[in-house]
C-alpha atoms as a PDB file:
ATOM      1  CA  UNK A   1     -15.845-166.842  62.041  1.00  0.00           C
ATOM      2  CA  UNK A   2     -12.212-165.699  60.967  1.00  0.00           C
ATOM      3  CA  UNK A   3     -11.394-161.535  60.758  1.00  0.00           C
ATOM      4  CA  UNK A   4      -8.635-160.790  58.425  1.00  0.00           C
ATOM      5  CA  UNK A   5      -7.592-156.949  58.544  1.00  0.00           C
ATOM      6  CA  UNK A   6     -11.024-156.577  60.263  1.00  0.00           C
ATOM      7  CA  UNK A   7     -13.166-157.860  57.324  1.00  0.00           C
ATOM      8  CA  UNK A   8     -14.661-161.725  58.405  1.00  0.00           C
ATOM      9  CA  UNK A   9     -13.552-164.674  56.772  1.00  0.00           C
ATOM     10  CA  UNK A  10     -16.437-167.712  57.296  1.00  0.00           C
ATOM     11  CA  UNK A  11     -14.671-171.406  57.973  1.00  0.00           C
ATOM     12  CA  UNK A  12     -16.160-174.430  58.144  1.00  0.00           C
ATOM     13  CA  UNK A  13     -15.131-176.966  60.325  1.00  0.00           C
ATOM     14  CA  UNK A  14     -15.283-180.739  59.449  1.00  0.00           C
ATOM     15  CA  UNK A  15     -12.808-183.636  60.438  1.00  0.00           C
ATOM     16  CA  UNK A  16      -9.942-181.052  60.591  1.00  0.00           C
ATOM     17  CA  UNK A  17     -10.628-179.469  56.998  1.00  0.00           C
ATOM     18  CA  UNK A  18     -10.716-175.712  56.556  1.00  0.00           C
ATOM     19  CA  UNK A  19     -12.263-174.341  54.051  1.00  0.00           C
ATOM     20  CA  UNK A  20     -11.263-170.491  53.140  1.00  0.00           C
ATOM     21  CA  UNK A  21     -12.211-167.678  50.987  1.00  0.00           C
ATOM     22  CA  UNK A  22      -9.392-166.967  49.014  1.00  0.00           C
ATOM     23  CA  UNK A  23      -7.495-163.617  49.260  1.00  0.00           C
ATOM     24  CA  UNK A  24      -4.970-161.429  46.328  1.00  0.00           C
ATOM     25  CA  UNK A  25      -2.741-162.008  50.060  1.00  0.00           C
ATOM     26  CA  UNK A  26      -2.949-165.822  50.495  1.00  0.00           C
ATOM     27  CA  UNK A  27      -4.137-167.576  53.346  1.00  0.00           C
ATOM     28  CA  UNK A  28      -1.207-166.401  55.501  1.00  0.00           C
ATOM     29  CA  UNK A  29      -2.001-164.426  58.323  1.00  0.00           C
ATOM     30  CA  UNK A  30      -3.515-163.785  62.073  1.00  0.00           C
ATOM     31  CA  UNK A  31      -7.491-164.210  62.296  1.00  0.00           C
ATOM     32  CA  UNK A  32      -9.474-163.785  64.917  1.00  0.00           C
ATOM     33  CA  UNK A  33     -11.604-166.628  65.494  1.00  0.00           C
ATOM     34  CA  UNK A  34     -15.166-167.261  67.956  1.00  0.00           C
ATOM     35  CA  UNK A  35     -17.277-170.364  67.527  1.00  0.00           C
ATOM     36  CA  UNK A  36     -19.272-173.313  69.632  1.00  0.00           C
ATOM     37  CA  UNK A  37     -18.015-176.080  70.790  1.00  0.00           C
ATOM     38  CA  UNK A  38     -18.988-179.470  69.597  1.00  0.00           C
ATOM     39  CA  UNK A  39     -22.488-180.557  70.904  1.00  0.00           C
ATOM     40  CA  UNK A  40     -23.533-176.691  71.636  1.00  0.00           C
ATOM     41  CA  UNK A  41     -20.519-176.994  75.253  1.00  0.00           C
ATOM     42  CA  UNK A  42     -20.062-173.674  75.441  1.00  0.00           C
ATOM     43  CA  UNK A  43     -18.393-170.467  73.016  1.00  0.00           C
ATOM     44  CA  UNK A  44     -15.035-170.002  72.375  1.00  0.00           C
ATOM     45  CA  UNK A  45     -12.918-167.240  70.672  1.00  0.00           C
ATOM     46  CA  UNK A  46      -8.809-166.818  70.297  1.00  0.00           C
ATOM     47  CA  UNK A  47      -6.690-166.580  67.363  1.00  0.00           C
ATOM     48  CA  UNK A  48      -5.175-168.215  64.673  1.00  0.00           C
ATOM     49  CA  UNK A  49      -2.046-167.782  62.485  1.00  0.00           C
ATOM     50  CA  UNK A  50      -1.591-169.634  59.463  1.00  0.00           C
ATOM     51  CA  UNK A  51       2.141-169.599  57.876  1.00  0.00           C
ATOM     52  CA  UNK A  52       2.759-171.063  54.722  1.00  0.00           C
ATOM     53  CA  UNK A  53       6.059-173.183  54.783  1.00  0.00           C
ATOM     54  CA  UNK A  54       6.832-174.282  51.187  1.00  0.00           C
ATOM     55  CA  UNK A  55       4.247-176.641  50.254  1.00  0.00           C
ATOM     56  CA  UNK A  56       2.758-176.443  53.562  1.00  0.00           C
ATOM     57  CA  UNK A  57       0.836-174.077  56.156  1.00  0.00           C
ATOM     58  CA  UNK A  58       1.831-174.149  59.566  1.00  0.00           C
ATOM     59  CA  UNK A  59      -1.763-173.251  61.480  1.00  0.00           C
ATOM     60  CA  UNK A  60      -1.488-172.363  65.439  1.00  0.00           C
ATOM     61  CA  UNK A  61      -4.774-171.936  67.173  1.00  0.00           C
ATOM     62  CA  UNK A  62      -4.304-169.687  70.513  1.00  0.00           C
ATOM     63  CA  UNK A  63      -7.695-170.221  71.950  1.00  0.00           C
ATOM     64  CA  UNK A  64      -9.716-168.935  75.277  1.00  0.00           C
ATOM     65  CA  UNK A  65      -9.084-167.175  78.674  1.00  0.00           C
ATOM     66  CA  UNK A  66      -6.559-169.761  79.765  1.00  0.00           C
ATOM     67  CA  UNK A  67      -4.729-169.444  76.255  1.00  0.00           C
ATOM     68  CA  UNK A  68      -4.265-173.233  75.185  1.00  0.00           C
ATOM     69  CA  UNK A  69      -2.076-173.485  71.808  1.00  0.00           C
ATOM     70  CA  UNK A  70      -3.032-176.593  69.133  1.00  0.00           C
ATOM     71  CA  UNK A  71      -0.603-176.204  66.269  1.00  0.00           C
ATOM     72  CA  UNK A  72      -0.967-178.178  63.066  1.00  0.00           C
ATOM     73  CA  UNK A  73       0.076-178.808  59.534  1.00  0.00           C
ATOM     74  CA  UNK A  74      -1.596-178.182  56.297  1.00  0.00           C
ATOM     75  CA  UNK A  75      -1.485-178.362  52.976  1.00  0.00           C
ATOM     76  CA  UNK A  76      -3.738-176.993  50.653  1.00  0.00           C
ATOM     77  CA  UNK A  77      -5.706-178.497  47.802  1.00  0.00           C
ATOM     78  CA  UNK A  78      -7.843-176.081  46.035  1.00  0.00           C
ATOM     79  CA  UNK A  79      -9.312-173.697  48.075  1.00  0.00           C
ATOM     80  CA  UNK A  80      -9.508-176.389  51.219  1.00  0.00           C
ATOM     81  CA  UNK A  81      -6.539-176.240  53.647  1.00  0.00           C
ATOM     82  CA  UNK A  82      -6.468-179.529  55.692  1.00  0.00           C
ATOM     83  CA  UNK A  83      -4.761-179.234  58.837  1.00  0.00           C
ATOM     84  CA  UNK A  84      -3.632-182.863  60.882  1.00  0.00           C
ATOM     85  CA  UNK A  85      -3.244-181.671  64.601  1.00  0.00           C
END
């Protein structure tokens, strides 16, 4: 689950697609994220800030105690954003 300005904003995860509820402010922004793993291996929570750059989003994951970084690019289509990391 996403939080934008403390209200939740569901995802769904599948082969690197995001799918998002759209906002009046656009998909740009920090979230706070917390999920499970792939195969039930454990919880995870972080952040994530999405950036649109022209045509596309830059979307940087900041995830867990040890604070690992995945940073991708997206572009939108609809109300999916599909990020390539």
């Amino acid at each position: 689950m996403l939080k934008k300005n403390g209200l939740p904003v569901f995802i769904f995860i599948f082969l690197s697609a995001l799918t998002f509820a759209y906002s009046a402010g656009g998909l740009s922004g920090t979230y706070s994220v917390e999920g499970t793993n792939a195969g039930n291996k454990g919880k995870y929570h972080g952040t994530v800030v999405i950036v649109k750059t022209g045509a596309t989003y830059r979307v940087t994951w900041t995830i867990g105690e040890s604070h690992q970084i995945f940073t991708g690019t997206g572009i939108r289509t609809g109300n999916v954003l599909s990020v390539a990391y």
